[in-house]
Protein backbone atom coordinates (compact mmCIF):
# COMPACT_ATOMS: atom_id res chain seq x y z
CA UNK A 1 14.47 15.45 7.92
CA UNK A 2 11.71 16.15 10.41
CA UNK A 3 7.96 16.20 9.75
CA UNK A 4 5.76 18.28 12.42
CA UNK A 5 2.60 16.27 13.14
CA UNK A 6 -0.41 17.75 11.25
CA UNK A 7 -2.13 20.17 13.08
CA UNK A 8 -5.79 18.80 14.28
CA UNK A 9 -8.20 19.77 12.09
CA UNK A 10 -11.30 22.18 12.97
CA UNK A 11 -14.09 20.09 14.39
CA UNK A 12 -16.00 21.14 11.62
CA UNK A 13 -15.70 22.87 8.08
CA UNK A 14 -17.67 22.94 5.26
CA UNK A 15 -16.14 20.53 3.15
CA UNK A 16 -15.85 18.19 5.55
CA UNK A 17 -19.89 18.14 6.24
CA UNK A 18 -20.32 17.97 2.56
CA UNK A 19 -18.32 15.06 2.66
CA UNK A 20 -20.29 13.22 5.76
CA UNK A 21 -23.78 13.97 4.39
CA UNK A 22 -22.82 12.50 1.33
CA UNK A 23 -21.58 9.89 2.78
CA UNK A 24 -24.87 9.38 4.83
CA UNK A 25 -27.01 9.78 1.74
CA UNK A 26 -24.70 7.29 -0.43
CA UNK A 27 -24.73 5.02 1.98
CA UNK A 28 -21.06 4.99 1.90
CA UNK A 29 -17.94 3.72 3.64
CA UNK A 30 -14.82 5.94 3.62
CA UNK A 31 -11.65 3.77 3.48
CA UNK A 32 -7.54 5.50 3.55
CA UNK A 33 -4.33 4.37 3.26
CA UNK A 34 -1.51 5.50 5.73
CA UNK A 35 -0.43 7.75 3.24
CA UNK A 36 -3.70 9.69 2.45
CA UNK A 37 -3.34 13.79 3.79
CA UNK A 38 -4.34 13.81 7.26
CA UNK A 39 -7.45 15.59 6.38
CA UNK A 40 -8.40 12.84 4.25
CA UNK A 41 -7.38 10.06 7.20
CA UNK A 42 -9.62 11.96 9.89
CA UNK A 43 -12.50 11.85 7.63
CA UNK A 44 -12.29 8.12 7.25
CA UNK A 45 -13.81 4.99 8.62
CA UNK A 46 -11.12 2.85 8.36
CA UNK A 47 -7.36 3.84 7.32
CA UNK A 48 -4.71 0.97 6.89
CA UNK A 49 -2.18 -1.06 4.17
CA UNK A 50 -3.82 -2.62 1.30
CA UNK A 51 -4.25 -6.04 3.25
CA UNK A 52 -6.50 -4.33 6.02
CA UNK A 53 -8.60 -2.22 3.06
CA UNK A 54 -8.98 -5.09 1.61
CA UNK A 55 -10.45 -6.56 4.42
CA UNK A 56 -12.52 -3.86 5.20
CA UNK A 57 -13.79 -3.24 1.70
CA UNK A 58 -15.98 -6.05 2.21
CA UNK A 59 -17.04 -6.01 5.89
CA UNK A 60 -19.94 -3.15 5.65
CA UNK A 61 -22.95 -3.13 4.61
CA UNK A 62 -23.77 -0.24 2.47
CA UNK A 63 -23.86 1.11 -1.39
CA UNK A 64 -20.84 2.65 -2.05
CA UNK A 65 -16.68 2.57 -1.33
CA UNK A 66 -14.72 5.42 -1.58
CA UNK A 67 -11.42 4.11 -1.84
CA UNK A 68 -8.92 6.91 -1.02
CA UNK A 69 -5.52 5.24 -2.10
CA UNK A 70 -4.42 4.64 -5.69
CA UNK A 71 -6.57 2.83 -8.42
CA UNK A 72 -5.06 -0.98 -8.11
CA UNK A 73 -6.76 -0.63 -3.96
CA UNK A 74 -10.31 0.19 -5.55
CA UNK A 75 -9.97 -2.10 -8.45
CA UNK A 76 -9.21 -4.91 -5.15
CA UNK A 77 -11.84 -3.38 -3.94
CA UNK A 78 -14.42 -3.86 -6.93
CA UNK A 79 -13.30 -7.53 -7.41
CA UNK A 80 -14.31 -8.08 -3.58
CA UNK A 81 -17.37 -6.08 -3.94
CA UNK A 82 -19.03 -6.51 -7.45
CA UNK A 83 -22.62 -4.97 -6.71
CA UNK A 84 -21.71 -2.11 -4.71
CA UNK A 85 -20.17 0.69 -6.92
CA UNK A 86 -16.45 1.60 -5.61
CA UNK A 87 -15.30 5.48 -6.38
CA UNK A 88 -11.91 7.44 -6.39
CA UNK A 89 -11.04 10.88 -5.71
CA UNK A 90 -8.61 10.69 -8.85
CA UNK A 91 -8.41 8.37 -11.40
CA UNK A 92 -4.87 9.36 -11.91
CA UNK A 93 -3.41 8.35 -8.41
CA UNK A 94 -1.57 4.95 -9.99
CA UNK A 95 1.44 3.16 -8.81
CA UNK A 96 4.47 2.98 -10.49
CA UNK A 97 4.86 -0.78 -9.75
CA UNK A 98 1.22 -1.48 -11.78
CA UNK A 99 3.05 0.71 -14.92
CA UNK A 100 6.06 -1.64 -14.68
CA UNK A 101 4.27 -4.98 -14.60
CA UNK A 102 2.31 -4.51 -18.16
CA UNK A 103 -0.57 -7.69 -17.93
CA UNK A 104 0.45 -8.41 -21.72
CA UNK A 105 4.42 -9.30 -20.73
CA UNK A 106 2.99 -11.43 -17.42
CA UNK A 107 0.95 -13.20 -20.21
CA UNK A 108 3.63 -14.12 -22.20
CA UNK A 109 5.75 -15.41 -19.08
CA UNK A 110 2.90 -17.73 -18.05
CA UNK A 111 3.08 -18.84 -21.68
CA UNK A 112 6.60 -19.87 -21.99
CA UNK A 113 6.52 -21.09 -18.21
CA UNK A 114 3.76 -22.72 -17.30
CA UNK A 115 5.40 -24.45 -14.10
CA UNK A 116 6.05 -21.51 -11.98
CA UNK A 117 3.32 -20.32 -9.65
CA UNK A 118 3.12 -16.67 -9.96
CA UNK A 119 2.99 -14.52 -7.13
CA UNK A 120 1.44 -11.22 -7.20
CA UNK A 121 1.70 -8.08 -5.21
CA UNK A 122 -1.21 -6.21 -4.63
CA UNK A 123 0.30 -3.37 -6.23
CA UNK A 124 -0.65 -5.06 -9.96
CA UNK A 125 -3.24 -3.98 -12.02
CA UNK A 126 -6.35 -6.02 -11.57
CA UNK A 127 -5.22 -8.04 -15.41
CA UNK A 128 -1.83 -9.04 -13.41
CA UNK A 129 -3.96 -10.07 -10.67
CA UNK A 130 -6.25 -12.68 -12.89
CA UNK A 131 -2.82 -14.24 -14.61
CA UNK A 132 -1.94 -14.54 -11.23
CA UNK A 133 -1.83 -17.68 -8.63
CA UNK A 134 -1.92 -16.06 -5.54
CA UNK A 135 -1.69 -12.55 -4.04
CA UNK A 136 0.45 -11.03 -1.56
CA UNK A 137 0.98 -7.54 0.37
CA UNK A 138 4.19 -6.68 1.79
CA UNK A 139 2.31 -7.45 5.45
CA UNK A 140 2.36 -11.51 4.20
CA UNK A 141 4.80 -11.78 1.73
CA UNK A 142 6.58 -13.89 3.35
CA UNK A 143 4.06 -16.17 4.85
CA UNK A 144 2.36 -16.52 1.23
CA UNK A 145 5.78 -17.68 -0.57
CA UNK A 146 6.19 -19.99 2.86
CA UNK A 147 2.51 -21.39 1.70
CA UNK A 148 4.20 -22.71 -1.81
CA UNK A 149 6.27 -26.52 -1.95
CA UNK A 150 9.95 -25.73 -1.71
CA UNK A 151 10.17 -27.52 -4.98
CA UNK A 152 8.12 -25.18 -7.15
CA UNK A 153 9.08 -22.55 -9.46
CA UNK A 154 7.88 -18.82 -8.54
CA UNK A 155 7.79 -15.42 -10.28
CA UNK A 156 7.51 -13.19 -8.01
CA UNK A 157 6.28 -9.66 -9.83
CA UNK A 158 6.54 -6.93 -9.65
CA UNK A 159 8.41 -5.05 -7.07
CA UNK A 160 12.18 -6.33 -6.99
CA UNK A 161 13.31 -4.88 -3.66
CA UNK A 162 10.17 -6.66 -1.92
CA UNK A 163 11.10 -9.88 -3.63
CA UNK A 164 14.62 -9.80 -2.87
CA UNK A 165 13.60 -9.44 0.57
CA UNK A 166 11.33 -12.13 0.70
CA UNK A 167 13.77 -14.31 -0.79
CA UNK A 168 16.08 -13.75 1.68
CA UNK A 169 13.67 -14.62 4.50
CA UNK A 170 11.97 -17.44 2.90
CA UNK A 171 15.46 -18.95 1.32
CA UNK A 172 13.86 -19.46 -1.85
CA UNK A 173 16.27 -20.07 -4.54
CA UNK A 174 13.97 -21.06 -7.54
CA UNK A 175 12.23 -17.67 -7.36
CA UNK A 176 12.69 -15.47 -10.35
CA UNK A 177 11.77 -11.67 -9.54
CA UNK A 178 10.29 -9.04 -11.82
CA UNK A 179 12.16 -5.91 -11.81
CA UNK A 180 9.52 -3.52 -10.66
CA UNK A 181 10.48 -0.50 -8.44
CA UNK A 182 8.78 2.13 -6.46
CA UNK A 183 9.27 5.02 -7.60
CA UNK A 184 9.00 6.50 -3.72
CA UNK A 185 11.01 3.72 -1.61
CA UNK A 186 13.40 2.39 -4.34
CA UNK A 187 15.41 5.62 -4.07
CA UNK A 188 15.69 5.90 -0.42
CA UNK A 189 19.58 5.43 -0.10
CA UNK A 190 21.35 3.46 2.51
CA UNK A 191 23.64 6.65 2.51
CA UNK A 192 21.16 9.64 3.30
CA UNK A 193 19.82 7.10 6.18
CA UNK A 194 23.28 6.29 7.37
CA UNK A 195 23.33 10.29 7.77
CA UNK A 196 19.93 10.36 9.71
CA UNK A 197 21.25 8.28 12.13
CA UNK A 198 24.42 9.97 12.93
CA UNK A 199 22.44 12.92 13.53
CA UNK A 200 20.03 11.13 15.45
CA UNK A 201 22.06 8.47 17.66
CA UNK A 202 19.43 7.37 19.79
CA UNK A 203 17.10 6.64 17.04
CA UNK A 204 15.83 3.35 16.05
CA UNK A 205 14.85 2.33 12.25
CA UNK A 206 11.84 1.57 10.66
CA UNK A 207 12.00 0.46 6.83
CA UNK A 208 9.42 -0.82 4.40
CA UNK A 209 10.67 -3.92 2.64
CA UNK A 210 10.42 -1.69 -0.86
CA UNK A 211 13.42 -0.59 0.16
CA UNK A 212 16.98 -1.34 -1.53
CA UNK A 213 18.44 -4.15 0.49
CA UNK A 214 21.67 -2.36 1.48
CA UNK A 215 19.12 -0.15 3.03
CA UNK A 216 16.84 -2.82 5.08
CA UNK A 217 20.54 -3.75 6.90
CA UNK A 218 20.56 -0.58 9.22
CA UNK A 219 16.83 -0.93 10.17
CA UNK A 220 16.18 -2.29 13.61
CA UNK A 221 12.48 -3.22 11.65
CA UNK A 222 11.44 -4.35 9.04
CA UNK A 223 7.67 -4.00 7.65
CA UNK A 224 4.55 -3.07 5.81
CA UNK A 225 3.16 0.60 6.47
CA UNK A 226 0.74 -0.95 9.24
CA UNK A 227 3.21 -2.98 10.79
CA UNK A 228 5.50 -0.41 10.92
CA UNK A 229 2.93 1.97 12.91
CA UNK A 230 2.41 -1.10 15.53
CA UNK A 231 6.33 -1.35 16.13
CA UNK A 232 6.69 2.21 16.69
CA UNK A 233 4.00 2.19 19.16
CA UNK A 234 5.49 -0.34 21.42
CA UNK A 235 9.84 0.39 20.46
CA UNK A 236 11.10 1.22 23.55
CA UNK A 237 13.22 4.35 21.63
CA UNK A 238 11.62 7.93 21.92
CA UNK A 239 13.08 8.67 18.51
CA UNK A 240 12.75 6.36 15.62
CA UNK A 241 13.58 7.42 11.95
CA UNK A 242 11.15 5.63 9.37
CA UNK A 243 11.51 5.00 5.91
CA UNK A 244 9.04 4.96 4.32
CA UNK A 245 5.77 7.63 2.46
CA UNK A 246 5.62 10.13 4.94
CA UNK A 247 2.47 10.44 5.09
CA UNK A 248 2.03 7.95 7.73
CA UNK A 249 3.26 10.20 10.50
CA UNK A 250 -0.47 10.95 10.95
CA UNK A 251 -1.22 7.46 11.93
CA UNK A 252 1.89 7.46 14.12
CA UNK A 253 1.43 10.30 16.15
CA UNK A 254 -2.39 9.28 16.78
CA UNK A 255 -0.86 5.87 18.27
CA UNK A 256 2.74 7.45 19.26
CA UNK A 257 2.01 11.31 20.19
CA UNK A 258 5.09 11.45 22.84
CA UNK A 259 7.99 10.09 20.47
CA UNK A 260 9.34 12.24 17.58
CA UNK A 261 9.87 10.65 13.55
CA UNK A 262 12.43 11.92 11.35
CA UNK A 263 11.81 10.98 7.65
CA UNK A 264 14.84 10.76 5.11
CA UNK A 265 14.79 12.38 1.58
CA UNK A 266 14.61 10.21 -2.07
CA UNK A 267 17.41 11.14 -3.92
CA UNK A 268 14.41 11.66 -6.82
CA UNK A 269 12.53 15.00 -5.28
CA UNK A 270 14.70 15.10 -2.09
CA UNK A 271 10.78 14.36 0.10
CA UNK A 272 9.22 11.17 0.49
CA UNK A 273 5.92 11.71 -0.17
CA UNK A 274 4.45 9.52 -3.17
CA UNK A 275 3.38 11.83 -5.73
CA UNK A 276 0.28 9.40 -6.74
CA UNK A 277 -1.12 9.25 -3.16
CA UNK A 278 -1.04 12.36 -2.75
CA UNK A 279 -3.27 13.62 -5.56
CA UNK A 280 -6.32 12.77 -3.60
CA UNK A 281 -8.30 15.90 -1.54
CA UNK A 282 -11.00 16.33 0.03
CA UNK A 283 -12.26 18.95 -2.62
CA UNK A 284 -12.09 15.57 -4.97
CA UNK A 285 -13.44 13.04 -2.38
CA UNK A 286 -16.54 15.12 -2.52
CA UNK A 287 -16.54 15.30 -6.06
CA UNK A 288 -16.54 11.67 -6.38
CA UNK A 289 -19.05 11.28 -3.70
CA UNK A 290 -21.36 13.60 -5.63
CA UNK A 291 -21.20 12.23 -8.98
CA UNK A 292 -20.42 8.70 -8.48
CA UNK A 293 -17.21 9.64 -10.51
CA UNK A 294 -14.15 8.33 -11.27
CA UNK A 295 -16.14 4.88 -10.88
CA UNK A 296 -13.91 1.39 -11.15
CA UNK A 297 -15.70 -0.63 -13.36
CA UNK A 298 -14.02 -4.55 -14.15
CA UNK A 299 -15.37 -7.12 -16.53
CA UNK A 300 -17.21 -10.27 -14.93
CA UNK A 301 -14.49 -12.48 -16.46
CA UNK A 302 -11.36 -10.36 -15.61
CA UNK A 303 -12.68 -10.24 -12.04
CA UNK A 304 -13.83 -13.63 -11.18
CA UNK A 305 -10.22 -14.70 -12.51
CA UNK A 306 -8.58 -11.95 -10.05
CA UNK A 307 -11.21 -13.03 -7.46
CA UNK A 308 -9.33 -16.80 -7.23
CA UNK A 309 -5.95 -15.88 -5.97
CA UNK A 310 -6.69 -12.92 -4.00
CA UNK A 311 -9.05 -15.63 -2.17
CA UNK A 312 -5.77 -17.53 -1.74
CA UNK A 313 -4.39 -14.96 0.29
CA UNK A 314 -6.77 -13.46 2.23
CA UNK A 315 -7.37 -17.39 3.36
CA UNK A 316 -3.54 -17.65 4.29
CA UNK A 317 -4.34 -15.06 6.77
């Protein structure tokens, strides 16, 4: 299916002063994932993946983040940035990868095999992250599991499609994988995209490595949300079909405005929008601005553990 481009928003409305004079007054920095509303994205300082927020989250100097994502990107957040307070639109924007990965069953792994170095996607809960080794995104997946000896034992946790996928690039064969999915890319079918290109011949493909694997073989690219905007701004095609939230077809016509995206429906809601993501509004970024509210709050031990491999990878890079 096509997605029109979001129309560009009114210089200035209300909400959206509310918003910046809180912000002023806060002494805040606004930070967005790709697949925030647009309204939400033009509001923001910074909008990227979860390795660039990450980044960011610690590269200002002010009081407060408001993380517009899901809650595992502010908890990151919080672990990078202990004395400033770090804010949500909606506490219940989660992931469905964090709900699969329960800290308690990664304990009890570690326990029974203490050789293997685990390695944890970002999307974990902050617990997952202190059991953890090292961190990865989907961005450096592939360049963190590169970092480990060839000899050692990995999990790889949670999200199964990514880690198939990085097994296949890294040829890792001791690697056991969690079987995390998400709930948004792991039901993107190689069928319905086999269909968008037929319809659109001239198209190239775009796919985020959450993807099932029978999928990632008909995409001309392969890569996290960011990535994926940078390729599409330098493919040669004027068409390009891209699998993954749709919600980045903000960022893609900002960089892209002359080609055209076609998205491809889950087989789950028959969209491919993330329902968690989008939860967050403005109405609720002011809200949160205002009160300080939903506020991620992690315990000094849980996050200097957390703080040791998420270290690791931001140093990889």
């Amino acid at each position: 299916m096509e997605l029109k481009p979001a129309a560009d928003m009114p210089a200035v409305t209300a909400i959206a002063e509310e918003i910046l004079e809180l912000k002023r007054e806060r002494r805040a920095i606004l930070l967005a994932h790709h697949y925030q509303v647009p309204e939400i994205q033009e509001l923001a300082d910074a909008v990227g993946d979860s390795l660039e927020l990450a980044r960011k989250a610690r590269e200002f100097d002010g009081d407060v983040i408001a993380f517009c994502g899901v809650w595992f990107m502010a908890e990151t957040a919080k672990v990078l940035n202990p004395n400033r307070i770090v804010v949500v639109p909606d506490r219940e924007a989660g992931c469905s990868l964090v709900d699969a990965c329960p800290a308690d069953q990664v304990k009890l792994f570690r326990q029974r095999h203490p050789d293997h170095v685990i390695v944890a996607y970002i999307n974990t809960s902050v617990e997952v992250k202190a059991l953890s080794d090292i961190l990865c995104t989907s961005r450096n997946a592939v360049a963190v599991v590169n970092s480990i000896p060839r000899e050692q034992p990995i999990l790889f946790l949670p999200d199964a499609n990514l880690g198939n996928y990085v097994k296949r690039q890294t040829g890792r064969e001791n690697m056991k994988i969690w079987q995390g999915l998400c709930v948004v890319h792991a039901t993107f079918t190689a069928r319905r995209l086999a269909a968008a290109r037929a319809e659109h011949p001239e198209a190239l493909v775009a796919a985020h490595p959450e993807c099932p694997s029978e999928l990632l073989e008909q995409a001309d690219f392969i890569g996290s949300t960011s990535a994926i905007v940078e390729w599409c701004k330098k493919a040669p095609a004027r068409e390009i079909i891209v699998v993954t939230e749709s919600g980045i077809l903000h960022s893609l016509t900002r960089v892209a405005p002359d080609k055209r995206f076609y998205f491809i429906p889950n087989e789950e809601c028959n969209c491919s929008e993330c329902p968690y993501m989008k939860r967050n509004t403005l109405e609720k970024l002011r809200d949160c601005l205002k009160n300080l509210e939903p506020r991620v709050e992690i315990p000094e031990e849980i996050r200097q553990r957390a703080l040791v491999p998420l270290e690791r990878m931001l140093a990889i890079n």
